[in-house]
Protein backbone atom coordinates (compact mmCIF):
# COMPACT_ATOMS: atom_id res chain seq x y z
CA UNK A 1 0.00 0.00 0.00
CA UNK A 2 1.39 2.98 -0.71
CA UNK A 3 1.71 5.65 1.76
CA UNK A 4 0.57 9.45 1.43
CA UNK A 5 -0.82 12.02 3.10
CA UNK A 6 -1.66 11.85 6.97
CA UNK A 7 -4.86 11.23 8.01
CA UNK A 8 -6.45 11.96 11.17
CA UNK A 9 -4.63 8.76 12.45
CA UNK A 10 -1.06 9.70 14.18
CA UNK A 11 2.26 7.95 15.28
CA UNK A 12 2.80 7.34 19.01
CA UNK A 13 3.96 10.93 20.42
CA UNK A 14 5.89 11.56 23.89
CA UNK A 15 4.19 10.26 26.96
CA UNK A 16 2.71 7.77 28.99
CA UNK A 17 0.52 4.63 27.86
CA UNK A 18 -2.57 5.68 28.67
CA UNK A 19 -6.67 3.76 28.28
CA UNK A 20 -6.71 1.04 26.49
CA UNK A 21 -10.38 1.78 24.99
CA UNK A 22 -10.70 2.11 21.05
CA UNK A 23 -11.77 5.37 20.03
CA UNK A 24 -14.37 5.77 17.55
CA UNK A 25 -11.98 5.62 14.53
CA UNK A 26 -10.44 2.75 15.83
CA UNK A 27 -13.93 1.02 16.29
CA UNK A 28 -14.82 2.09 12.71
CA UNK A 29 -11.62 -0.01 11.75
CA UNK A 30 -12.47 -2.97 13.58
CA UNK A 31 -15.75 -2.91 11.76
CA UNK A 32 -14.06 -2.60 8.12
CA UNK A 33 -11.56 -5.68 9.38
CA UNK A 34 -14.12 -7.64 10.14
CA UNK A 35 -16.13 -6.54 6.91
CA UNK A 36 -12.99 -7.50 4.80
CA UNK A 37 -12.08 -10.32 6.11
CA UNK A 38 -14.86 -12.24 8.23
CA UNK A 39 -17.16 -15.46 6.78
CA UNK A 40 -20.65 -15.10 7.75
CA UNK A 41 -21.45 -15.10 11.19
CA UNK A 42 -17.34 -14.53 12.45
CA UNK A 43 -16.07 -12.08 14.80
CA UNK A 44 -13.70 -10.13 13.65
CA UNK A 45 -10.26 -10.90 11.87
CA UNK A 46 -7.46 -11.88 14.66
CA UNK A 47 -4.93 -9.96 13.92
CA UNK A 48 -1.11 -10.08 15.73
CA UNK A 49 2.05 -8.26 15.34
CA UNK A 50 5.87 -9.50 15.22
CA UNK A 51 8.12 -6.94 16.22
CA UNK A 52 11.94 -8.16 15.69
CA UNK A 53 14.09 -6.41 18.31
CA UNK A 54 17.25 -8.12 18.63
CA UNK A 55 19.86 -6.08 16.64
CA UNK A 56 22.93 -4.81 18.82
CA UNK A 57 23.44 -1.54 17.58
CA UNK A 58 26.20 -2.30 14.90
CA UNK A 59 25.25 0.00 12.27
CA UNK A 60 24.70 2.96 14.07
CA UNK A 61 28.29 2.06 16.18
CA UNK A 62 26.88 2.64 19.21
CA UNK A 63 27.30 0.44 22.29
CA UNK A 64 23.82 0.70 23.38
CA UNK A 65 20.96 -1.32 20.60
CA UNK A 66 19.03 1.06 18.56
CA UNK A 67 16.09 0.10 19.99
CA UNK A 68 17.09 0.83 23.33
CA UNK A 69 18.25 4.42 22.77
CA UNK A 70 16.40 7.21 24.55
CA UNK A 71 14.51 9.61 22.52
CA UNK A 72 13.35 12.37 25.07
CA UNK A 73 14.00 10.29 27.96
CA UNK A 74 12.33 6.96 26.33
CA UNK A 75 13.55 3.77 24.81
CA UNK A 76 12.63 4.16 20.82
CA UNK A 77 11.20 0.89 21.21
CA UNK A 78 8.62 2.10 23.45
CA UNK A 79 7.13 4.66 20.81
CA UNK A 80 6.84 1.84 18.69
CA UNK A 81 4.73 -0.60 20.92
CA UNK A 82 2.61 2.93 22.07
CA UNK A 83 1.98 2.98 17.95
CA UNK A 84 1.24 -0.09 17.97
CA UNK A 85 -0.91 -0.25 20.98
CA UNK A 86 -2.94 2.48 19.71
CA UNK A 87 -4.46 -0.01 17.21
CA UNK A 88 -7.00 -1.97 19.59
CA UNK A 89 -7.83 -4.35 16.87
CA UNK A 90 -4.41 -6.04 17.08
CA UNK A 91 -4.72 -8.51 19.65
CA UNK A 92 -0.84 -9.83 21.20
CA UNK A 93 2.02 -7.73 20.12
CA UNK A 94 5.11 -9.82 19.61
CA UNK A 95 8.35 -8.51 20.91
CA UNK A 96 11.58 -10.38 19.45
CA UNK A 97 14.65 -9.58 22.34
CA UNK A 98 18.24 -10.67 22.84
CA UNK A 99 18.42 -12.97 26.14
CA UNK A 100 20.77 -10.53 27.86
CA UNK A 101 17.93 -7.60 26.93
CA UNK A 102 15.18 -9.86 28.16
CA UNK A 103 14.74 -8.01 31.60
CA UNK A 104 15.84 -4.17 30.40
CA UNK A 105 12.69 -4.80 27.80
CA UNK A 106 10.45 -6.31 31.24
CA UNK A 107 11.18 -3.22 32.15
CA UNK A 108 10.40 -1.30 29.73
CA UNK A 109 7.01 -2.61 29.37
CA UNK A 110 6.56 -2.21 33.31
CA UNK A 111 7.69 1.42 33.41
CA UNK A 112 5.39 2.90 29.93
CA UNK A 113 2.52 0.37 31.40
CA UNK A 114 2.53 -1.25 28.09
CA UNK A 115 -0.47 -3.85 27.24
CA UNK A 116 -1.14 -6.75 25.02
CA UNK A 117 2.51 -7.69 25.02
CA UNK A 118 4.78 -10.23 25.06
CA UNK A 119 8.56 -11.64 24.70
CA UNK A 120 10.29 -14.34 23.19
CA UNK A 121 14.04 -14.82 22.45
CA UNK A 122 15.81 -13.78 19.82
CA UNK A 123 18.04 -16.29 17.33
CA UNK A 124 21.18 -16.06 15.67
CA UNK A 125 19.57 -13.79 12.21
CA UNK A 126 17.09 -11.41 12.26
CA UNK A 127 15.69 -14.31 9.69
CA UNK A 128 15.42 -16.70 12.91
CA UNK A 129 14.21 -13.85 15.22
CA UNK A 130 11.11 -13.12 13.20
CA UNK A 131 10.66 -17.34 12.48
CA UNK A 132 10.66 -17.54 16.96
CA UNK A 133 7.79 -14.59 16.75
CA UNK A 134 5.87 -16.90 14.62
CA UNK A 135 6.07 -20.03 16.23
CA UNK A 136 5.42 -18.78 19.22
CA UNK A 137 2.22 -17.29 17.65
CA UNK A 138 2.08 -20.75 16.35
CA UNK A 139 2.18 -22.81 18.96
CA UNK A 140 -0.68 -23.64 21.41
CA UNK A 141 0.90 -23.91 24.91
CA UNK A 142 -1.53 -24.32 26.93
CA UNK A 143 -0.13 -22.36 29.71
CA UNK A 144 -0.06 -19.77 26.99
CA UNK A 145 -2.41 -16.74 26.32
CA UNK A 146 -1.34 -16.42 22.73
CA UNK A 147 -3.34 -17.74 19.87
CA UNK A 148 -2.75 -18.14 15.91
CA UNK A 149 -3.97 -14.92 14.53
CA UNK A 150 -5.07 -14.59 11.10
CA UNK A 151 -3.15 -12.08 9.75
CA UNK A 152 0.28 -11.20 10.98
CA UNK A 153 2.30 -7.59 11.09
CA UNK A 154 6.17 -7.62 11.02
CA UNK A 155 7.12 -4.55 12.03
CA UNK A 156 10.55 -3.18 12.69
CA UNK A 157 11.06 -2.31 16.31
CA UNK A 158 12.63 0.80 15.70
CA UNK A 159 10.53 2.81 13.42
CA UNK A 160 7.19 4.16 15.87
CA UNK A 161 6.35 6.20 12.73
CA UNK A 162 3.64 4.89 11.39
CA UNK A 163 0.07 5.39 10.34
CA UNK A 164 -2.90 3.08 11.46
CA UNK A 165 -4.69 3.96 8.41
CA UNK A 166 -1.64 2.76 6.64
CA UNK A 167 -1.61 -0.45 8.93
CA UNK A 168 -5.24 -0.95 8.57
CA UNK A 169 -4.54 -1.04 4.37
CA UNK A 170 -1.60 -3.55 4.86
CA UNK A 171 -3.56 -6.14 6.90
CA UNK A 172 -6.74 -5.66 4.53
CA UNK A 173 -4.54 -6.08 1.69
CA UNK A 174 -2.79 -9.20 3.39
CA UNK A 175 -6.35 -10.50 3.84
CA UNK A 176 -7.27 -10.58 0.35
CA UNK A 177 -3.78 -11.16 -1.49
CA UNK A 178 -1.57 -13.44 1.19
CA UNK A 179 0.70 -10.64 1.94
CA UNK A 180 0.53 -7.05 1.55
CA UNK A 181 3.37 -4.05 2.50
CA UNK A 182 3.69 -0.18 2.26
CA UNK A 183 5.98 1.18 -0.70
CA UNK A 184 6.82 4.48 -1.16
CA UNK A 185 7.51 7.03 -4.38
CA UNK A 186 11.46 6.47 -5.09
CA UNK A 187 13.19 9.88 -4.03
CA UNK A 188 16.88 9.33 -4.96
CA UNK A 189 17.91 8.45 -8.54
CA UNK A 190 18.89 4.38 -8.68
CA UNK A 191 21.57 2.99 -11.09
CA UNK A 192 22.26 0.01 -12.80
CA UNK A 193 26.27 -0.11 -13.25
CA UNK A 194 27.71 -1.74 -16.07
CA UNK A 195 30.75 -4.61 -15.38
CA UNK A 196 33.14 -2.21 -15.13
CA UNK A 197 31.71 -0.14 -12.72
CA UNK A 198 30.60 2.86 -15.07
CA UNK A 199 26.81 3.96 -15.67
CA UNK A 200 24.87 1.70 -17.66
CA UNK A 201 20.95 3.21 -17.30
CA UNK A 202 19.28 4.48 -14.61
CA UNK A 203 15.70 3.09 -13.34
CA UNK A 204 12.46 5.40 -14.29
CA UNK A 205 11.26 6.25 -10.69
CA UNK A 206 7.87 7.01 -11.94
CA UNK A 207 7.30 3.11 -12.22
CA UNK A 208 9.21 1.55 -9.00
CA UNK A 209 8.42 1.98 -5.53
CA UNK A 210 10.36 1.49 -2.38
CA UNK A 211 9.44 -1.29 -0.09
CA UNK A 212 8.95 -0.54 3.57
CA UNK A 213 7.23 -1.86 6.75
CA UNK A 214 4.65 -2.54 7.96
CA UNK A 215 4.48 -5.39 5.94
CA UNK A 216 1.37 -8.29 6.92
CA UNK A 217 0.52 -11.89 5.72
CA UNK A 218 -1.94 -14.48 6.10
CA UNK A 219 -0.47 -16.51 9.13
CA UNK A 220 -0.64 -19.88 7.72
CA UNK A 221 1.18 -18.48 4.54
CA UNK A 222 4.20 -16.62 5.64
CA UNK A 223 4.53 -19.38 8.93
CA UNK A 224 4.28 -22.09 6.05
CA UNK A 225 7.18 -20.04 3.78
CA UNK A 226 9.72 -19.63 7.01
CA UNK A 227 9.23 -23.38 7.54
CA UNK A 228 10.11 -24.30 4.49
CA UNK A 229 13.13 -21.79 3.88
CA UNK A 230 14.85 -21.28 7.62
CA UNK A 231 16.28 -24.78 8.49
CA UNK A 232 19.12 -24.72 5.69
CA UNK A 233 19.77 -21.28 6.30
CA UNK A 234 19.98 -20.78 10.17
CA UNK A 235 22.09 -23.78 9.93
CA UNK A 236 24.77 -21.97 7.83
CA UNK A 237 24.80 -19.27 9.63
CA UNK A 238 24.96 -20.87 13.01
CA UNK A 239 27.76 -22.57 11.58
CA UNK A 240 29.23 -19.90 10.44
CA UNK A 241 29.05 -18.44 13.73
CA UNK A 242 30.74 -21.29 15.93
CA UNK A 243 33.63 -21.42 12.96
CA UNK A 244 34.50 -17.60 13.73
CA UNK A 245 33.96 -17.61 17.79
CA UNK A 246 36.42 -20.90 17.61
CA UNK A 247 38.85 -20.06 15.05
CA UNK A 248 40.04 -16.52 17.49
CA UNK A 249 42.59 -18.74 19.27
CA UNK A 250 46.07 -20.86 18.03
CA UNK A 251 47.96 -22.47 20.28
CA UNK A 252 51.35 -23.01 18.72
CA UNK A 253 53.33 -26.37 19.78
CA UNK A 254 57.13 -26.86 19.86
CA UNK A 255 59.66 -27.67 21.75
CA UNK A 256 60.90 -24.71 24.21
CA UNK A 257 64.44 -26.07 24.70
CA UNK A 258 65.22 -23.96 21.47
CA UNK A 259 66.33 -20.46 21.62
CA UNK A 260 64.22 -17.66 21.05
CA UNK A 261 66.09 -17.84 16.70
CA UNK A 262 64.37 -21.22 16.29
CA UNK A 263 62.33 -21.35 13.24
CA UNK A 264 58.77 -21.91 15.54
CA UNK A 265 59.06 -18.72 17.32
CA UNK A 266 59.62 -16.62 13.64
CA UNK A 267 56.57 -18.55 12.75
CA UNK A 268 55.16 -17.32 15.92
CA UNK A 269 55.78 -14.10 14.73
CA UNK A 270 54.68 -13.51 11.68
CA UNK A 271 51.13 -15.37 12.39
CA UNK A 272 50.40 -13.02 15.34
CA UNK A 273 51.29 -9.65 12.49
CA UNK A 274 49.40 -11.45 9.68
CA UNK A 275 46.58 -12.80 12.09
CA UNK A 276 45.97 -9.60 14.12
CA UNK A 277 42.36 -10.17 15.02
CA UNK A 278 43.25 -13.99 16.31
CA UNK A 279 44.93 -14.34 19.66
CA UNK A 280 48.63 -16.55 18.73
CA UNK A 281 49.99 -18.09 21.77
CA UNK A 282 52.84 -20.47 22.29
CA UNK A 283 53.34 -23.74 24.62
CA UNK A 284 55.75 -26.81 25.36
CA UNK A 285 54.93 -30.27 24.28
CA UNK A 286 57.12 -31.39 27.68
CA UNK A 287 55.14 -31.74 30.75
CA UNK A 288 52.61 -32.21 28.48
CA UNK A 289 49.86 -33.21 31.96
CA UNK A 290 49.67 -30.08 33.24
CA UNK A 291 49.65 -27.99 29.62
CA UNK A 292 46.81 -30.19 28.59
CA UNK A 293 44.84 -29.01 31.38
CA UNK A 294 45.69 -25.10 30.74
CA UNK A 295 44.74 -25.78 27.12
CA UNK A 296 41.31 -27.13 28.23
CA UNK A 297 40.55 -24.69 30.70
CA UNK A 298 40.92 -22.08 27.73
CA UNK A 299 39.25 -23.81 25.12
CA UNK A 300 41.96 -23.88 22.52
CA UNK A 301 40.62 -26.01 19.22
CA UNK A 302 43.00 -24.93 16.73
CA UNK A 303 46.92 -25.95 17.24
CA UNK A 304 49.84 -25.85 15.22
CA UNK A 305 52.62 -28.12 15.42
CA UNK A 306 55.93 -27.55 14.41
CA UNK A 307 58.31 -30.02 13.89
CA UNK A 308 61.69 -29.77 13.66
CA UNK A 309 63.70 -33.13 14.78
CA UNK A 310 63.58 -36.70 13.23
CA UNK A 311 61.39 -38.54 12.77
CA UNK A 312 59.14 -35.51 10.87
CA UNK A 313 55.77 -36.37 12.32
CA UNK A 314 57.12 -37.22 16.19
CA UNK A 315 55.95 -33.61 17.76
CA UNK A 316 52.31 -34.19 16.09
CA UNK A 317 51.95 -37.64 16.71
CA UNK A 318 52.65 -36.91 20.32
CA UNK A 319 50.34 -33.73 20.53
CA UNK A 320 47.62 -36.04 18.89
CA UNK A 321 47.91 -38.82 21.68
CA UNK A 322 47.82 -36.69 24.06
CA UNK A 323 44.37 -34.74 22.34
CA UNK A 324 42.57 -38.31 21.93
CA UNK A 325 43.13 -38.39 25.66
CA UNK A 326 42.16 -35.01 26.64
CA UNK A 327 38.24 -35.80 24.81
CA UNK A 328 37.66 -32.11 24.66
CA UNK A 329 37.12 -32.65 21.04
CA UNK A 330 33.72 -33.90 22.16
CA UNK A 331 32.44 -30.02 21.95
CA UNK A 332 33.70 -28.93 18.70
CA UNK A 333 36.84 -30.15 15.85
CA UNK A 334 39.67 -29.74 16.74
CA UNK A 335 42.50 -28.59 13.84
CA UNK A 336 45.81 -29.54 13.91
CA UNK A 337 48.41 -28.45 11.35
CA UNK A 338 51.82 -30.20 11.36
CA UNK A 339 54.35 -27.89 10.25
CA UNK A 340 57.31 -29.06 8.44
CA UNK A 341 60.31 -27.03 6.88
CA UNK A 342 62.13 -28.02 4.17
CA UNK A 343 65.41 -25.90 2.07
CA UNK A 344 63.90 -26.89 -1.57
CA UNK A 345 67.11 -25.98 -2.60
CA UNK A 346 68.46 -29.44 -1.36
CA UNK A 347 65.71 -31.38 -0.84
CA UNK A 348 62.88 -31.12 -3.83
CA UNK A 349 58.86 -31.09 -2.45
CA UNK A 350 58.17 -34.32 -3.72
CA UNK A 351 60.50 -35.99 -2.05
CA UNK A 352 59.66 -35.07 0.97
CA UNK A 353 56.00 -35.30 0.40
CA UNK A 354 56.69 -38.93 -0.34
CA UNK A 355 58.33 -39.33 3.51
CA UNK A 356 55.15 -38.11 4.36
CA UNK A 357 52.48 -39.92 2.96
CA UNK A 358 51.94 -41.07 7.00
CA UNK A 359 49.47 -37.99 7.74
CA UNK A 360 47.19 -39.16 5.28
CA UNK A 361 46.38 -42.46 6.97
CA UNK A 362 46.78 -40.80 10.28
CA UNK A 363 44.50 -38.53 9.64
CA UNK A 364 41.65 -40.38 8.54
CA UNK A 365 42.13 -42.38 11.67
CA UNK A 366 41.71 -38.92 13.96
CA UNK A 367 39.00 -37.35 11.87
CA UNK A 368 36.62 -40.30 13.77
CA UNK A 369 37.44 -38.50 16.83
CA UNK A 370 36.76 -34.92 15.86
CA UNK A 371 40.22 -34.21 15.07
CA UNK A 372 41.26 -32.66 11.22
CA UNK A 373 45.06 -32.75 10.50
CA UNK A 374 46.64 -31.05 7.94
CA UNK A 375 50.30 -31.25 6.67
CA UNK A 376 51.87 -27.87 6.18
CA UNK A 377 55.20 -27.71 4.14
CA UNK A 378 57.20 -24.67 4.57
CA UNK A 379 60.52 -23.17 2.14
CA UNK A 380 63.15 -23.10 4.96
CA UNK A 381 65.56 -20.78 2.23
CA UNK A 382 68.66 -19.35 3.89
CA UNK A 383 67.56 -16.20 2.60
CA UNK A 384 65.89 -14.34 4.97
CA UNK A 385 63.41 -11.87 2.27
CA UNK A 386 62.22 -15.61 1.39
CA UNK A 387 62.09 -17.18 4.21
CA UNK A 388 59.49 -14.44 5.39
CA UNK A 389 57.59 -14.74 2.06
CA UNK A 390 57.48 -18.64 3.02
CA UNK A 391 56.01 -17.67 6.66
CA UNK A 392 53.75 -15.50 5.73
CA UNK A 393 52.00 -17.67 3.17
CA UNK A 394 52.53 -20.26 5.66
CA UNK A 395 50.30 -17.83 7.90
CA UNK A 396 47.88 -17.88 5.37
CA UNK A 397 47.05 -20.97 4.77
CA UNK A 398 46.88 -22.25 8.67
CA UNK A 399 44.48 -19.00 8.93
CA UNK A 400 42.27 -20.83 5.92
CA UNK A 401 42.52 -23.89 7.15
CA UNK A 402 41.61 -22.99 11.28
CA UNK A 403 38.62 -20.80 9.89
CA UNK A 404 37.03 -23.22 7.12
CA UNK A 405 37.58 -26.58 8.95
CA UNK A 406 37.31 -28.57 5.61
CA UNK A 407 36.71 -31.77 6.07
CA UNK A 408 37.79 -32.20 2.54
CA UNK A 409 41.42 -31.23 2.96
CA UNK A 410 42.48 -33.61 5.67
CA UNK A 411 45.68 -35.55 5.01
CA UNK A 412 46.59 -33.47 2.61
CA UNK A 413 50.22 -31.92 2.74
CA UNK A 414 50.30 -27.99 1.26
CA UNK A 415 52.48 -26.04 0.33
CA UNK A 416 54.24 -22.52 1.67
């Protein structure tokens, strides 16, 4: 619907929630609701809104959520459920909050003596935020005031700025078509750029619109197209989630009885400049009880291994015993990466890749217990400009490797 000049109906202004009682306007559009959208003999059309609150204030770099930021003394989010409230015909008001907002939002509603409202927790997305309105519009507790309205409003939480006439269009719309929203006349000039980044054509704005909320639907439809849509998705991105939180730590393995020249501590080095958002951190094999127990405690799961003495693989294979017996790889995959240096000057890549064929065997064997290795061949050249070029596209890959966790690549011996 698109929206144009004011009508008689205003946004929430400054001030306390005050009687609950429809005014005659208000009754006049509960008794075009139920003419739009009633069968014979019905009471009118049960309507409920979804108001997604949980965004953290990002955008706006602010530490305090949008939503939460006072406007004359008052949460923003509080205009918005007065606007809201001021529609009588709307029967629960849906309020989508972070956990750790849950009880500044209880009080929110306590303070401005808000009505008709109530809170569930916010997911990972603002996609899964909205989909935990629903369902809990959805489902029938029966503890539970709530029931499956007819129509449902998504709303953003932040924008108290609205028109009940304009609402009142949406939800009729919604009614009749499955889903309805308010657009707007285009203002600025929008461009379609050609490959190279140049002007191609611009859009006529006499024939577009922009989209905005309010937006409604027909319960059953939009709860129907979330179903259908949210499992695959949430699941990447909760995924993508866990990879980040767990890929901010490396715990780097080697033996300390070198000095501080010893080609694991310029590897150190140069991962801690290259990896400057990821905390690098060093640690002894030896006295490997009580080190297991630190690394626990912290909740390392990504180490590196560097091995520098004969046999090639003796640092990781003892780091990896001592991993299967730690079990903390019950919570989340754990990456190793065995690092091996090698002058190709005097020794050729191959050859040494045939030495250590071992990692592929052994690593199918600790991928049943959570555990991806990955071989990691680094250019151990006597010159020292290439020797850094070798460490820092050693750094590289281990970052790739720590933040993807591919399955895929285990065994496999790369090259720096």
């Amino acid at each position: 619907m698109e929206q144009g000049q004011r009508s008689g109906s205003r946004p929430a202004e400054p001030g306390p929630c005050l009687s609950s009682r429809c005014s005659a306007d208000q009754a006049a559009s509960v008794s075009l609701l139920s003419a739009a959208g009633a069968e014979p003999g019905s009471s009118t059309l049960a309507v409920a809104a979804v108001l997604p609150a949980g965004g953290c204030g990002e955008r706006m770099g602010v530490p305090t959520p949008k939503q939460f930021c006072p406007v004359l003394e008052r949460p923003l989010i509080s205009y918005t459920l007065q606007a809201m409230e001021r529609a009588c015909w709307i029967k629960d008001i849906i309020v989508v909050v972070t956990g750790e907002n849950m009880e500044a939002m209880e009080n929110i509603i306590k303070k401005y003596k808000h009505k008709r409202i109530s809170l569930v927790e916010a997911g990972v997305t603002r996609h899964r935020s909205i989909f935990n309105g629903l369902k809990a519009l959805a489902d029938n507790q029966p503890n539970s005031r709530l029931s499956k309205p007819e129509v449902v409003i998504i709303h953003d939480a932040v924008r108290p700025f609205f028109e009940e006439d304009i609402l009142l269009k949406v939800v009729t719309a919604a009614k009749e078509h499955g889903a309805a929203g308010a657009v707007r006349p285009l203002v600025s000039t929008v461009i379609s750029p050609s490959a190279d980044g140049c002007l191609d054509h611009s859009l006529e704005r006499a024939r577009h619109r922009a989209s905005e909320m309010p937006q409604a639907f027909l319960f059953d439809v939009i709860y129907e197209a979330y179903q259908q849509v949210t499992y695959k998705r949430d699941l990447y991105a909760a995924e993508s989630i866990i990879k980040e939180r767990i890929s901010q730590e490396i715990c780097i393995v080697m033996d300390k009885k070198e000095n501080k020249e010893h080609i694991g501590h310029l590897l150190e080095e140069v991962l801690k400049t290259e990896l400057n958002h990821i905390h690098v951190r060093s640690q002894a094999l030896y006295n490997a009880g009580s080190d297991i127990q630190h690394i626990n405690l912290e909740q390392c799961y990504n180490f590196v291994c560097v091995n520098v003495k004969e046999p090639d693989f003796q640092e990781t294979q003892k780091l990896m015993s001592m991993l299967e017996e730690s079990n903390f790889s019950i919570l989340y995959s754990i990456v190793v990466v065995s690092v091996h240096f090698l002058d190709f000057k005097l020794v050729s890549p191959s050859q040494k890749m045939e030495s250590l064929m071992w990692i592929r065997e052994f690593a199918k064997k600790m991928k049943k217990r959570k555990i991806l290795l990955y071989g990691l061949l680094i250019n151990y050249s006597q010159d020292e400009q290439k020797l850094q070029e070798s460490l820092r596209q050693g750094a590289i890959i281990i970052a790739a490797l720590i933040k993807e966790r591919n399955s895929a690549l285990i065994g496999q011996l790369l090259v720096a």
